[in-house]
Protein backbone atom coordinates (compact mmCIF):
# COMPACT_ATOMS: atom_id res chain seq x y z
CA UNK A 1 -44.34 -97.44 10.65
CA UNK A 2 -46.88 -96.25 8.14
CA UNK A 3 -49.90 -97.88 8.47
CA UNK A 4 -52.13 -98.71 5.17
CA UNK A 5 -55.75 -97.31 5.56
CA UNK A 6 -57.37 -98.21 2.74
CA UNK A 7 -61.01 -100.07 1.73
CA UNK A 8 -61.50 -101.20 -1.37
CA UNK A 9 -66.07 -101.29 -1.35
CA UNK A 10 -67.30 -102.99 -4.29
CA UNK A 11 -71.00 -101.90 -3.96
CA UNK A 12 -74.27 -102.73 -6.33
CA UNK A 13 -76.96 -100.70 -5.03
CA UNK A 14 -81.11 -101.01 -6.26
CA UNK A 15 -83.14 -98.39 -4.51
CA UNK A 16 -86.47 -97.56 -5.08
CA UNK A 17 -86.53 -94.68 -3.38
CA UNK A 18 -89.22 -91.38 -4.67
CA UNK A 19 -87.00 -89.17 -2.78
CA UNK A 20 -83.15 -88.16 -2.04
CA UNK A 21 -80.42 -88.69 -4.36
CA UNK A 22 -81.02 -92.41 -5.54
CA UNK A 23 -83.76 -92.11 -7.67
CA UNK A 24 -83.08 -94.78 -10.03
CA UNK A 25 -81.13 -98.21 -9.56
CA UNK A 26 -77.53 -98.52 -10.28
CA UNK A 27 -76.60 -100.99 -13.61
CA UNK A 28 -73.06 -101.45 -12.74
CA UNK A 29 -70.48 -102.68 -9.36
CA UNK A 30 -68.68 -99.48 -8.27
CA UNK A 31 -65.16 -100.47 -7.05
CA UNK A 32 -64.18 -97.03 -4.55
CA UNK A 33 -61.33 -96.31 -2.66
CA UNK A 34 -62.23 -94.83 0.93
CA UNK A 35 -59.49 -93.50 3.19
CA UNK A 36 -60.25 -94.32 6.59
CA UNK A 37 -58.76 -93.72 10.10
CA UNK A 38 -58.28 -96.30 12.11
CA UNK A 39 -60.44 -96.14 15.21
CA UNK A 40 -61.31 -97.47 18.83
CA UNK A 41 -63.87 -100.28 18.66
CA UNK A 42 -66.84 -100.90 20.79
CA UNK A 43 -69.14 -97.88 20.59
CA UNK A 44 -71.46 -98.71 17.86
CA UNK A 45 -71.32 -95.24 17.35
CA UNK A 46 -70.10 -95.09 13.97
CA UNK A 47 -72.83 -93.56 11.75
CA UNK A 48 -72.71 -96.26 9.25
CA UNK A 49 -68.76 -95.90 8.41
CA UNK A 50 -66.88 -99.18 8.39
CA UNK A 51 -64.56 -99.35 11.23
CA UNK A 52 -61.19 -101.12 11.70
CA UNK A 53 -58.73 -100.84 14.49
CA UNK A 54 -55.31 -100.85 14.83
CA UNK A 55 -53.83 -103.57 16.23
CA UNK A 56 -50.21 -102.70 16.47
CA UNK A 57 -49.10 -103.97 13.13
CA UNK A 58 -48.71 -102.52 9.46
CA UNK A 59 -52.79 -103.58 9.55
CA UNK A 60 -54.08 -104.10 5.72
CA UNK A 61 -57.80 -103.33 5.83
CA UNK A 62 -60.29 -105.91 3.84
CA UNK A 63 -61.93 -105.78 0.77
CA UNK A 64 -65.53 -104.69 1.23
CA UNK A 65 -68.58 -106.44 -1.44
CA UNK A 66 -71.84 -104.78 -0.16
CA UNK A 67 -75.26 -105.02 -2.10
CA UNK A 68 -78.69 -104.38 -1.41
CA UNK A 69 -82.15 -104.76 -3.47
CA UNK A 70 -85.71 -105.73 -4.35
CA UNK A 71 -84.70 -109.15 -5.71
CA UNK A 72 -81.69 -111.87 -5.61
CA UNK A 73 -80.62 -110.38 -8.86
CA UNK A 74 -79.45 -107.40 -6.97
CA UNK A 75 -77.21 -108.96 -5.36
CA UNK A 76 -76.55 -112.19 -7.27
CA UNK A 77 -73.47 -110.63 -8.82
CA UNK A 78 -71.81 -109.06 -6.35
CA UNK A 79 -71.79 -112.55 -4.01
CA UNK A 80 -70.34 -114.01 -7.11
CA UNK A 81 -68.01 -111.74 -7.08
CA UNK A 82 -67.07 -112.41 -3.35
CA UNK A 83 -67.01 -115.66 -4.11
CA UNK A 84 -64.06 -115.03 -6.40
CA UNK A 85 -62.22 -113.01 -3.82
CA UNK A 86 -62.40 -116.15 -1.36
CA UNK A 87 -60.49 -117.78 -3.97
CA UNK A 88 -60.27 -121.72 -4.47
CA UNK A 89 -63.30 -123.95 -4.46
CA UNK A 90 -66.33 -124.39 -2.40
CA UNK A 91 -65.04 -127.49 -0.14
CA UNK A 92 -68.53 -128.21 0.69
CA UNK A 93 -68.04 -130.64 3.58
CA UNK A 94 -64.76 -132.17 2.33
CA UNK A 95 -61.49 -131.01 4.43
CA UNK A 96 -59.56 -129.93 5.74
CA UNK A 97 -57.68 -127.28 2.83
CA UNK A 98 -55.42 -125.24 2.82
CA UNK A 99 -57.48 -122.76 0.53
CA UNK A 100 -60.99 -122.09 -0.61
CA UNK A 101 -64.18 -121.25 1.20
CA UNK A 102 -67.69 -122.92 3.05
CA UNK A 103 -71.07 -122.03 2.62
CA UNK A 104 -74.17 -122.69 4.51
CA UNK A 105 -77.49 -122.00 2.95
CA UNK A 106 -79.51 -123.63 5.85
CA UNK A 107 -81.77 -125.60 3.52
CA UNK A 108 -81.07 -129.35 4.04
CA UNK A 109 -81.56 -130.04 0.58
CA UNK A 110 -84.70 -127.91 0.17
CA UNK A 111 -86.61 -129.30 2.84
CA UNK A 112 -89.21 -126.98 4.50
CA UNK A 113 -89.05 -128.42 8.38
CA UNK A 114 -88.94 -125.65 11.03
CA UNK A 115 -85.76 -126.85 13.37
CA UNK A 116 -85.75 -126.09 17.41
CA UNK A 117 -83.78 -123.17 18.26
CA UNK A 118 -80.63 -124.67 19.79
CA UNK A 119 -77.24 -122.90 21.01
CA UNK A 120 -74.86 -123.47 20.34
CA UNK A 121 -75.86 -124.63 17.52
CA UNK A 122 -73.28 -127.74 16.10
CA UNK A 123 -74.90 -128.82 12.84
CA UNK A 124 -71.71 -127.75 10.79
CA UNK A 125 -69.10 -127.79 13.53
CA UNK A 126 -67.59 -130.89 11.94
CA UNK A 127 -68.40 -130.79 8.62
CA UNK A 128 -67.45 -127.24 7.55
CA UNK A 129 -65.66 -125.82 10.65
CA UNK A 130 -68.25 -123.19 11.97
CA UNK A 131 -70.12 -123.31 15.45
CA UNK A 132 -73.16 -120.45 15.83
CA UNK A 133 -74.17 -119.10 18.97
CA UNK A 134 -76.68 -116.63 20.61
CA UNK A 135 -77.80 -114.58 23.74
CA UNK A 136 -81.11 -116.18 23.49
CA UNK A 137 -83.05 -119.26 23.83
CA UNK A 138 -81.41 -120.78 20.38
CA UNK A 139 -81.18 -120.67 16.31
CA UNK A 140 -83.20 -121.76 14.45
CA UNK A 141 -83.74 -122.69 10.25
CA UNK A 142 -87.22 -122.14 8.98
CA UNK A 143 -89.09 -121.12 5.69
CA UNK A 144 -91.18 -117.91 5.87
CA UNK A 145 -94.15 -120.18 6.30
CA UNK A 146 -95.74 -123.31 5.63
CA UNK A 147 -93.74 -127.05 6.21
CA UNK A 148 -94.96 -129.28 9.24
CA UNK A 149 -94.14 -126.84 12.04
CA UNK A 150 -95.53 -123.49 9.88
CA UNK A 151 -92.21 -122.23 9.45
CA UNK A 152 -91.39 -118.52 11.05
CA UNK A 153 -94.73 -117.65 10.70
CA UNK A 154 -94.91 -120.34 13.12
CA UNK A 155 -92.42 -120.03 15.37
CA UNK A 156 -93.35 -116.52 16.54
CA UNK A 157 -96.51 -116.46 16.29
CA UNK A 158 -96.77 -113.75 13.38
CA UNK A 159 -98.37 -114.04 10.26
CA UNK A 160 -96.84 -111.04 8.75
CA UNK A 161 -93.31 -112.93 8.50
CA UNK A 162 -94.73 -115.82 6.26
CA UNK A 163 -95.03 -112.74 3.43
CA UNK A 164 -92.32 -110.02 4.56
CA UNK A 165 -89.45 -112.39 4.24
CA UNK A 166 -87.75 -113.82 0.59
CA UNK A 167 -84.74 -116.34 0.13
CA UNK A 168 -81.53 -115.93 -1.09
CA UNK A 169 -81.53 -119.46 -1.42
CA UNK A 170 -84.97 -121.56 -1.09
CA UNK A 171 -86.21 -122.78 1.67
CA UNK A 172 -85.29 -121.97 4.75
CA UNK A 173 -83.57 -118.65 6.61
CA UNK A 174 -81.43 -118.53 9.76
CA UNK A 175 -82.63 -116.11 12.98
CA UNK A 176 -81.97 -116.38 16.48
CA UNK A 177 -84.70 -117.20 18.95
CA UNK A 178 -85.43 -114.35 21.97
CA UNK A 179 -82.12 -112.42 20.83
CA UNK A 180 -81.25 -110.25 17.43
CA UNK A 181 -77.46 -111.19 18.01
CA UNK A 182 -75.80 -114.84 16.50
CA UNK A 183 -72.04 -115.16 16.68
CA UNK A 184 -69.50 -117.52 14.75
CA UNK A 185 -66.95 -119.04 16.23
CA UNK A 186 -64.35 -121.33 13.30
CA UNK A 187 -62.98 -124.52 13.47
CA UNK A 188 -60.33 -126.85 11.32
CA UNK A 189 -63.27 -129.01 9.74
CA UNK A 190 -62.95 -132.63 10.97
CA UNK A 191 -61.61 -131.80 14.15
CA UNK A 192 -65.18 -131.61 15.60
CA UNK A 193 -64.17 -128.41 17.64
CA UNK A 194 -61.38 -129.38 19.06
CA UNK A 195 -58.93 -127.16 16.71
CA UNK A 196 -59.87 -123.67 16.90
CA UNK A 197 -59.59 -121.66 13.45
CA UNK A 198 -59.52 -118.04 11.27
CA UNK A 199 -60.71 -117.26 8.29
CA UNK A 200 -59.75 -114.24 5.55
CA UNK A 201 -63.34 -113.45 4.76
CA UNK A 202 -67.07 -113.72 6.20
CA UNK A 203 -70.42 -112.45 4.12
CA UNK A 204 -74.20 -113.33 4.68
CA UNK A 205 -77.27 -112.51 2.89
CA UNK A 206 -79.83 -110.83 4.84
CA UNK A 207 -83.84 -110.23 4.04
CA UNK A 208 -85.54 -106.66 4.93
CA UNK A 209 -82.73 -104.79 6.15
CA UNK A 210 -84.93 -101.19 6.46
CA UNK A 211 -82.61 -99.32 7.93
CA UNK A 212 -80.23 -96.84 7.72
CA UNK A 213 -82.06 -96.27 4.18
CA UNK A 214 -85.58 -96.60 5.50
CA UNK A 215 -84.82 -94.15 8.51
CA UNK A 216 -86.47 -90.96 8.53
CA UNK A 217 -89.75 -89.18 9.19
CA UNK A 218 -93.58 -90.39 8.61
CA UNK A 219 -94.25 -94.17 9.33
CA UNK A 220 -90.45 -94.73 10.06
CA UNK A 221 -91.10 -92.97 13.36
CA UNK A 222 -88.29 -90.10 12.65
CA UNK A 223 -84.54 -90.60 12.46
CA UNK A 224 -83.67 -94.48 13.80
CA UNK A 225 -80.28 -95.88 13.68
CA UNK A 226 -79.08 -98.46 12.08
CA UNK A 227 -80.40 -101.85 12.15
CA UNK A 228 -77.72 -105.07 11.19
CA UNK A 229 -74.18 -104.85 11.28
CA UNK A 230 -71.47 -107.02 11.34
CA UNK A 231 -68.65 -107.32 13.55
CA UNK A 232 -65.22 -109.19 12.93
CA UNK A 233 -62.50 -110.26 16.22
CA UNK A 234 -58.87 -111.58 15.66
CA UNK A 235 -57.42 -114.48 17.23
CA UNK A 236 -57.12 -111.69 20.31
CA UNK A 237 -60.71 -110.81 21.22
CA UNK A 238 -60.17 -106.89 19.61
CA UNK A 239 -62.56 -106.12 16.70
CA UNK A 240 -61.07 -105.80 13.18
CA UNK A 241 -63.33 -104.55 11.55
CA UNK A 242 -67.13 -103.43 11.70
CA UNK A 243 -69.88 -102.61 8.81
CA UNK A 244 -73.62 -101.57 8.90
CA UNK A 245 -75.12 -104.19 6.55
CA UNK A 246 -76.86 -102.15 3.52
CA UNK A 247 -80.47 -101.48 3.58
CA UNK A 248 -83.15 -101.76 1.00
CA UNK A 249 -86.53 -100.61 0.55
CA UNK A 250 -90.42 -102.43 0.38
CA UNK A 251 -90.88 -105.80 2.12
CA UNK A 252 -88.54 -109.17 0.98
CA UNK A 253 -85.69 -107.41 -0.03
CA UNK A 254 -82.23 -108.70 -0.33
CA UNK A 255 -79.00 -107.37 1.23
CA UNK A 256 -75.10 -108.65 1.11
CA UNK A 257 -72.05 -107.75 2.98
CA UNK A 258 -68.98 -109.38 2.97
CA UNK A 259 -65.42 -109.03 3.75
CA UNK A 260 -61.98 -110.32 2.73
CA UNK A 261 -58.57 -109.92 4.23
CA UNK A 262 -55.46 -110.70 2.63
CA UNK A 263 -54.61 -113.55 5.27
CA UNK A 264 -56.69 -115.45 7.72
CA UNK A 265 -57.63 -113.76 10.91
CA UNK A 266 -61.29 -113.66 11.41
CA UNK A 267 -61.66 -116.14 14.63
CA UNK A 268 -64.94 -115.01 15.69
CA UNK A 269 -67.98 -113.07 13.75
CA UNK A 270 -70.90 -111.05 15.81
CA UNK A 271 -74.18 -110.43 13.76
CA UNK A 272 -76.45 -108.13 14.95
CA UNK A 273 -80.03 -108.99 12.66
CA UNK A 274 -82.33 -106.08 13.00
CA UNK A 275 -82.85 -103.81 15.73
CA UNK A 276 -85.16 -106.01 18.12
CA UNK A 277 -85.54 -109.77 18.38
CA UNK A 278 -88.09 -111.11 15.68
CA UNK A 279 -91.42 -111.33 17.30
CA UNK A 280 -93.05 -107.82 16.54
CA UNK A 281 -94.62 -106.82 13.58
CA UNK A 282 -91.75 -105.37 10.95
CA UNK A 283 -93.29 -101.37 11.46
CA UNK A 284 -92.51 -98.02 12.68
CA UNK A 285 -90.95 -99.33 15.47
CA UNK A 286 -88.84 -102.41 15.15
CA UNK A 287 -87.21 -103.36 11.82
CA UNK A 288 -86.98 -107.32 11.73
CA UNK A 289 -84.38 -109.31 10.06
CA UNK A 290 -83.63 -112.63 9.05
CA UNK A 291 -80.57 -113.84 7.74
CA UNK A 292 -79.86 -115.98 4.92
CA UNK A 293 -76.58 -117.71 3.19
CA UNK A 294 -73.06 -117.73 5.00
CA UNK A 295 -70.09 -117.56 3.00
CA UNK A 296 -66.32 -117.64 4.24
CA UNK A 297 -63.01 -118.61 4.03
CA UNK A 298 -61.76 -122.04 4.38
CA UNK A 299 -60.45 -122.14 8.62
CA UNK A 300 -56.78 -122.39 9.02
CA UNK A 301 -55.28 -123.55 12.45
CA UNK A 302 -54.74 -120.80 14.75
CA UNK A 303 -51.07 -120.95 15.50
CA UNK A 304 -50.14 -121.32 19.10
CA UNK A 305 -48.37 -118.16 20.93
CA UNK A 306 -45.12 -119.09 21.61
């Protein structure tokens, strides 16, 4: 059988760069077509080319919304935009549906308290179907600085990241604690974890992604790879797809990647944020991330195997 190879990328782009080919910022969402083979999974090898393997069927390859800049206007447009793909409404912590989406913006309300990191971590198990793991001590939600506990700033003992970090959505940001890597796992919402779940699409907004685009010589400390990716698994354990998160010049800036299938089948998500754990300054040598907003597709029951 044929298999379809296709990825639709709708991309908005802001660089700022003096140098290379984007030399001023792009005023419009490009919509491309980009043939691509499917490939083995695993490597991390992949150069900053979205990956998606073959799993045996006539496999339909997502919808891609990727945007990166100085500001959340440069990428305000584009998550609206994914938004729409997701189709149906934000069910908030209402459920189950059968259609729609969740989103988590970590901010209680806009309160400004620095949590304890915690895996896994449960807070929306219940309410909107999602559990969030890591290979370190915990996750945490914090503001760049300041509330009772100091916020990041705080929490790892760095000034730097009360200034080098900006919101998507005020206050507070999402990072793992003595790890770079936090992975999703879905649930039917009100079944408290008992009922595991897919979803068709996952996105998150990330702050001072510098690489791929801020790899190269001088301070950068020559060619780096890549820095944040994410990773999609089916109701199997194989990956499904795979996508370097884009990058964006300068301190605080803004980047969003997100996916959509046509169906549900998403079970798990693996973030990789940055290139090292957050603790080091954000230099030459370690390019720090911190995540932001989670959007994605309302969980549907995974169906029993026969």
């Amino acid at each position: 059988m044929k298999k379809r190879t296709n990825i639709q990328v709708v991309s908005r782009r802001q660089q700022q760069r003096p140098v290379m080919k984007f030399l001023k910022p792009m005023p419009f969402v490009v919509v491309l077509g980009i043939g691509l083979t499917l490939m083995g999974c695993g490597d991390g090898s992949d150069d900053g080319m979205a990956r998606a393997q073959n799993t045996g069927t006539d496999f339909v390859a997502p919808t891609v919304f990727q945007a990166a800049g100085p500001d959340i206007a440069s990428i305000q447009n584009t998550i609206e935009q994914y938004r729409i793909a997701l189709k149906g409404n934000n069910n908030g912590n209402d459920g189950p549906h059968s259609d729609g989406r969740r989103e988590i913006n970590w901010d209680g309300g806009g309160v400004d308290t620095t949590t304890a990191p915690v895996t896994p971590f449960n807070t929306f198990l219940n309410t909107r179907g999602a559990q969030f793991t890591t290979t370190g001590t915990g996750l945490s939600q914090a503001p760049p600085s300041g509330g009772p506990q100091g916020g990041l700033a705080t929490l790892f003992n760095n000034p730097t990241y009360g200034t080098i970090f900006s919101t998507f959505s005020p206050k507070r940001l999402f990072t793992p604690v003595d790890s770079n890597v936090t992975e999703a796992h879905f649930f039917v919402p009100g079944s408290n974890g008992t009922v595991a779940a897919k979803v068709s699409g996952f996105g998150a907004v990330f702050t001072d992604v510098d690489l791929p685009d801020g790899s190269g010589p001088g301070n950068k400390n020559g060619n780096r790879q890549s820095s944040t990716r994410i990773e999609c698994f089916g109701t199997g354990g194989e990956l499904i797809f795979s996508s370097l998160v884009p990058a964006s010049p300068g301190d605080g800036s803004l980047s969003f990647l997100g996916i959509v299938f046509t169906d549900a089948r998403i079970a798990r998500v693996r973030i990789t944020s940055g290139d090292a754990s957050p603790g080091p300054n954000d230099d030459g040598t370690h390019d720090i991330v911190m995540m932001d907003d989670f959007l994605y597709g309302e969980p549907q029951p995974v169906q029993p195997t026969p």
